[in-house]
PDB file of N, CA and C in Angstrom:
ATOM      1  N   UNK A   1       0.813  -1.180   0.000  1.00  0.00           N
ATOM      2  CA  UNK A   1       0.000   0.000   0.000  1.00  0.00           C
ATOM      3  C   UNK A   1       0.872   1.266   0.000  1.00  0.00           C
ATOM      4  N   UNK A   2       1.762   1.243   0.939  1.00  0.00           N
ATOM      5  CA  UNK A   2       2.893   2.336   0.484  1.00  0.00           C
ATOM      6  C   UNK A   2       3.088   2.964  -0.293  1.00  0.00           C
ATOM      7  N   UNK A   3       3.650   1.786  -1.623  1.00  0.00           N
ATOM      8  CA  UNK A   3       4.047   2.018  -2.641  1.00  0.00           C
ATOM      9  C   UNK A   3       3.341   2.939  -3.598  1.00  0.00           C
ATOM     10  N   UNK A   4       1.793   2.180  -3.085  1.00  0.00           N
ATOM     11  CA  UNK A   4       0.961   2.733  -4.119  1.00  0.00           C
ATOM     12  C   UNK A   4       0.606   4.338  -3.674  1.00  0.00           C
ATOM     13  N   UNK A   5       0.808   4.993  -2.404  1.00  0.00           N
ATOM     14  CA  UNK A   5       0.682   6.044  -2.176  1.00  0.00           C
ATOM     15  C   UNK A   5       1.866   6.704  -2.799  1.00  0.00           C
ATOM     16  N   UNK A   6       2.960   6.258  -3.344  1.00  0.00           N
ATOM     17  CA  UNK A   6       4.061   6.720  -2.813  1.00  0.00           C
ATOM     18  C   UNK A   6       3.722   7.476  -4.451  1.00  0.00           C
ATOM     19  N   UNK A   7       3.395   6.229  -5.310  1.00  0.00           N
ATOM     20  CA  UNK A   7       3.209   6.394  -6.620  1.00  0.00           C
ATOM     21  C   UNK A   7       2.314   7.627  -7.144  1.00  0.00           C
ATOM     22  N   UNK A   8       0.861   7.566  -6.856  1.00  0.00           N
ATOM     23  CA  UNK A   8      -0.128   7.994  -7.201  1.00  0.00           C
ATOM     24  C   UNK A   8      -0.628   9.297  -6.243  1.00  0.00           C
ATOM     25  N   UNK A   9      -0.292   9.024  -4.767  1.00  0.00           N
ATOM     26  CA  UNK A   9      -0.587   9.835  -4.287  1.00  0.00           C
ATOM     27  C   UNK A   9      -0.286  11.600  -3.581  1.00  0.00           C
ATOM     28  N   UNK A  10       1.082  10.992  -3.369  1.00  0.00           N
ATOM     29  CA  UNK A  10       2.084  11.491  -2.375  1.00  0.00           C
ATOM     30  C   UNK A  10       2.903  13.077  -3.413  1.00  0.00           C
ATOM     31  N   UNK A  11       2.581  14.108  -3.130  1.00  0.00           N
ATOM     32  CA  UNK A  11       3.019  14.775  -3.767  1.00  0.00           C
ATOM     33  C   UNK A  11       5.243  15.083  -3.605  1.00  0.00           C
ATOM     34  N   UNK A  12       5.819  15.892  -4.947  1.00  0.00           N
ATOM     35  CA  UNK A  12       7.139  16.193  -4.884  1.00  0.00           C
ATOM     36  C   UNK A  12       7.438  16.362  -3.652  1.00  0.00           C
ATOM     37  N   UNK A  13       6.643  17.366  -2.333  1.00  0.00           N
ATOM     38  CA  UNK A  13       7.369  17.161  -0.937  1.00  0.00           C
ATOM     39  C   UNK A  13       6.969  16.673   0.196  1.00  0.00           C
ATOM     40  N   UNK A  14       6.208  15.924  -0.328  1.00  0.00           N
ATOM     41  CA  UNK A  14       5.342  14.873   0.458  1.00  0.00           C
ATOM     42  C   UNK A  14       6.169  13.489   1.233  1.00  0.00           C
ATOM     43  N   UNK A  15       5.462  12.960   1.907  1.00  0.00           N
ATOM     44  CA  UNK A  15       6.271  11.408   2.540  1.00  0.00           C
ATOM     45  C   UNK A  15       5.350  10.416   3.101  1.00  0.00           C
ATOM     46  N   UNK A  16       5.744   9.386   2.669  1.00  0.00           N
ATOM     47  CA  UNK A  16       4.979   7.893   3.326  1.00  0.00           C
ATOM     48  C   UNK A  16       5.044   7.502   4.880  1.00  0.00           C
ATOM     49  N   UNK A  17       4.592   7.541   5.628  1.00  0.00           N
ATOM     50  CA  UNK A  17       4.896   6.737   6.979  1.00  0.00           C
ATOM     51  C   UNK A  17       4.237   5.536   7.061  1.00  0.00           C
ATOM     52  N   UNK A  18       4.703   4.325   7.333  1.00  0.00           N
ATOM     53  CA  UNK A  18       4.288   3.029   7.230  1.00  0.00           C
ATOM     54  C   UNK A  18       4.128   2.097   8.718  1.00  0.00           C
ATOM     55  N   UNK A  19       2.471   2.031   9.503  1.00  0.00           N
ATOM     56  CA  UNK A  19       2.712   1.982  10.331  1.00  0.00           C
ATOM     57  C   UNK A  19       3.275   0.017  10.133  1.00  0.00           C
ATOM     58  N   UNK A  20       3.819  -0.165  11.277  1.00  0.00           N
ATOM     59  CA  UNK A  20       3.943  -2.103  11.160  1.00  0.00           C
ATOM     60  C   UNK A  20       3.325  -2.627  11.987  1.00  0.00           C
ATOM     61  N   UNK A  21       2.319  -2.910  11.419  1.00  0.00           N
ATOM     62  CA  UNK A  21       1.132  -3.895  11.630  1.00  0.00           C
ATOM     63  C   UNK A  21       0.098  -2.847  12.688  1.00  0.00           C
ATOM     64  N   UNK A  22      -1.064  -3.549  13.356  1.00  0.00           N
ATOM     65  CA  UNK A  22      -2.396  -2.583  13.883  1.00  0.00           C
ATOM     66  C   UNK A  22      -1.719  -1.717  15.308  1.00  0.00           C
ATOM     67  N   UNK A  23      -0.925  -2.506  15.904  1.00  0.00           N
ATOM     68  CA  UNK A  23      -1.078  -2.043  17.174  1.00  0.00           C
ATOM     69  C   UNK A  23      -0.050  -0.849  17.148  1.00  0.00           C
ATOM     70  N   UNK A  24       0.804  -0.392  15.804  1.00  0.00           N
ATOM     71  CA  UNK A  24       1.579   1.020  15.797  1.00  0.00           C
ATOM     72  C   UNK A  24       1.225   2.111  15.096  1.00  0.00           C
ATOM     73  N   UNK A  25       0.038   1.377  15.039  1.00  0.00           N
ATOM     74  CA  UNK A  25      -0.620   2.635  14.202  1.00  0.00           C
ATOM     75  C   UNK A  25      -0.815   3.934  14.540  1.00  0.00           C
ATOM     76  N   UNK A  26      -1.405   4.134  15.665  1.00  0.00           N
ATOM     77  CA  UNK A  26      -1.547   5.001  16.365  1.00  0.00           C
ATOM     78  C   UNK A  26      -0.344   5.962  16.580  1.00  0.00           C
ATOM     79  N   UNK A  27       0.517   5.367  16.686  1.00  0.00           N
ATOM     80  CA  UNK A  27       1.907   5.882  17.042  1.00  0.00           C
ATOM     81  C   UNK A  27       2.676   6.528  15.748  1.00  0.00           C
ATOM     82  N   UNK A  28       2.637   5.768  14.643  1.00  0.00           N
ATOM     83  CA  UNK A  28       3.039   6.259  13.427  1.00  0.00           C
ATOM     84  C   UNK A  28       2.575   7.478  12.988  1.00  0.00           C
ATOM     85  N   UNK A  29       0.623   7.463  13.280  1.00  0.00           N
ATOM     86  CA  UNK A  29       0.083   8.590  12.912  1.00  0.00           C
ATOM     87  C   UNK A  29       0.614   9.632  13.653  1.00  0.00           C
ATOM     88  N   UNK A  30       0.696   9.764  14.851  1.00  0.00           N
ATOM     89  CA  UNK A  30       1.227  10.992  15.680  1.00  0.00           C
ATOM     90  C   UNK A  30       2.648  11.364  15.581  1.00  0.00           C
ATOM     91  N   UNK A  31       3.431  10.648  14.763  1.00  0.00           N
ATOM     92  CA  UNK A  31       5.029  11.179  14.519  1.00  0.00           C
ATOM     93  C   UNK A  31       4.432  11.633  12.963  1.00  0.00           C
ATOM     94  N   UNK A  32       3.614  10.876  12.128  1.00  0.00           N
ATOM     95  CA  UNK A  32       3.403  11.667  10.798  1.00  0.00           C
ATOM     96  C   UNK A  32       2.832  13.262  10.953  1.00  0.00           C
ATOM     97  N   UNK A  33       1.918  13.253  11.934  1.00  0.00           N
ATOM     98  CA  UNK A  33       1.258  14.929  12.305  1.00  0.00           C
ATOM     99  C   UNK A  33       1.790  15.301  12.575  1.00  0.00           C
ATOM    100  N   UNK A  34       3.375  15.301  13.777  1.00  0.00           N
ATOM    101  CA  UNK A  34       3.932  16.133  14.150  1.00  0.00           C
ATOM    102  C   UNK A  34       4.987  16.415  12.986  1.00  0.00           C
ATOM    103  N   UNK A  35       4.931  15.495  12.062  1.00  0.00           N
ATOM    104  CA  UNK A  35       6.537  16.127  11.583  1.00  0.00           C
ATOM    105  C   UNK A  35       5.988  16.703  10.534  1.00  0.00           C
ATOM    106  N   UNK A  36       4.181  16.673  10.101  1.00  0.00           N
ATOM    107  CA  UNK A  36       3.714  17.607   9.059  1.00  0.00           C
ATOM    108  C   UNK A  36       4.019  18.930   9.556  1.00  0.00           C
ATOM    109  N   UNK A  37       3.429  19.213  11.004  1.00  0.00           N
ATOM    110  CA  UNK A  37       3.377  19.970  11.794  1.00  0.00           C
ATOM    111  C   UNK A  37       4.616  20.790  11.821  1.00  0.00           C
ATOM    112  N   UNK A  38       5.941  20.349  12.065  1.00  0.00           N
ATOM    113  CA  UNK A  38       6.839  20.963  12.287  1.00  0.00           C
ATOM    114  C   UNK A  38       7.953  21.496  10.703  1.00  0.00           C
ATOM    115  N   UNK A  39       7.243  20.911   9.762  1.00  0.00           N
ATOM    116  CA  UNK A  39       7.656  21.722   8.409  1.00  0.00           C
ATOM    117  C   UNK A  39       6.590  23.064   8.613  1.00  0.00           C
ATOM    118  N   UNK A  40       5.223  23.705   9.018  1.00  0.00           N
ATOM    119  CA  UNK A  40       4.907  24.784   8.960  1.00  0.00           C
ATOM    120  C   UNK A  40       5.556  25.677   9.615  1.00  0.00           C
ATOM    121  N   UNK A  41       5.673  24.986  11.152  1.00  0.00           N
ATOM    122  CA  UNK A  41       6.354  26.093  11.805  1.00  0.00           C
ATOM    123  C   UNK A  41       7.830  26.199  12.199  1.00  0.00           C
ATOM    124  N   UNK A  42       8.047  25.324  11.359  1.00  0.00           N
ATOM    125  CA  UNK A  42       9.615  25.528  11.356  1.00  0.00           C
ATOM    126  C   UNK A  42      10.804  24.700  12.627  1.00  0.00           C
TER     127      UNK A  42
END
């Protein structure tokens, strides 16, 4: 599934985070928000 974001979705400064397997999910998502987060504010 990655891949296929990586392909189709994911723009030039964009990035994939891949959680591994159900129970890191949660965790993956909240390092992906923060590090969206911390390209706005620097």
């Amino acid at each position: 599934m990655s891949n296929f974001f990586r392909r189709a979705l994911i723009t030039r400064d964009g990035f994939v985070m891949t959680a591994r397997g159900h129970r890191a999910y949660a965790e993956t998502l909240r390092r992906k928000i923060l590090r969206e987060i911390s390209r706005v504010t620097g």
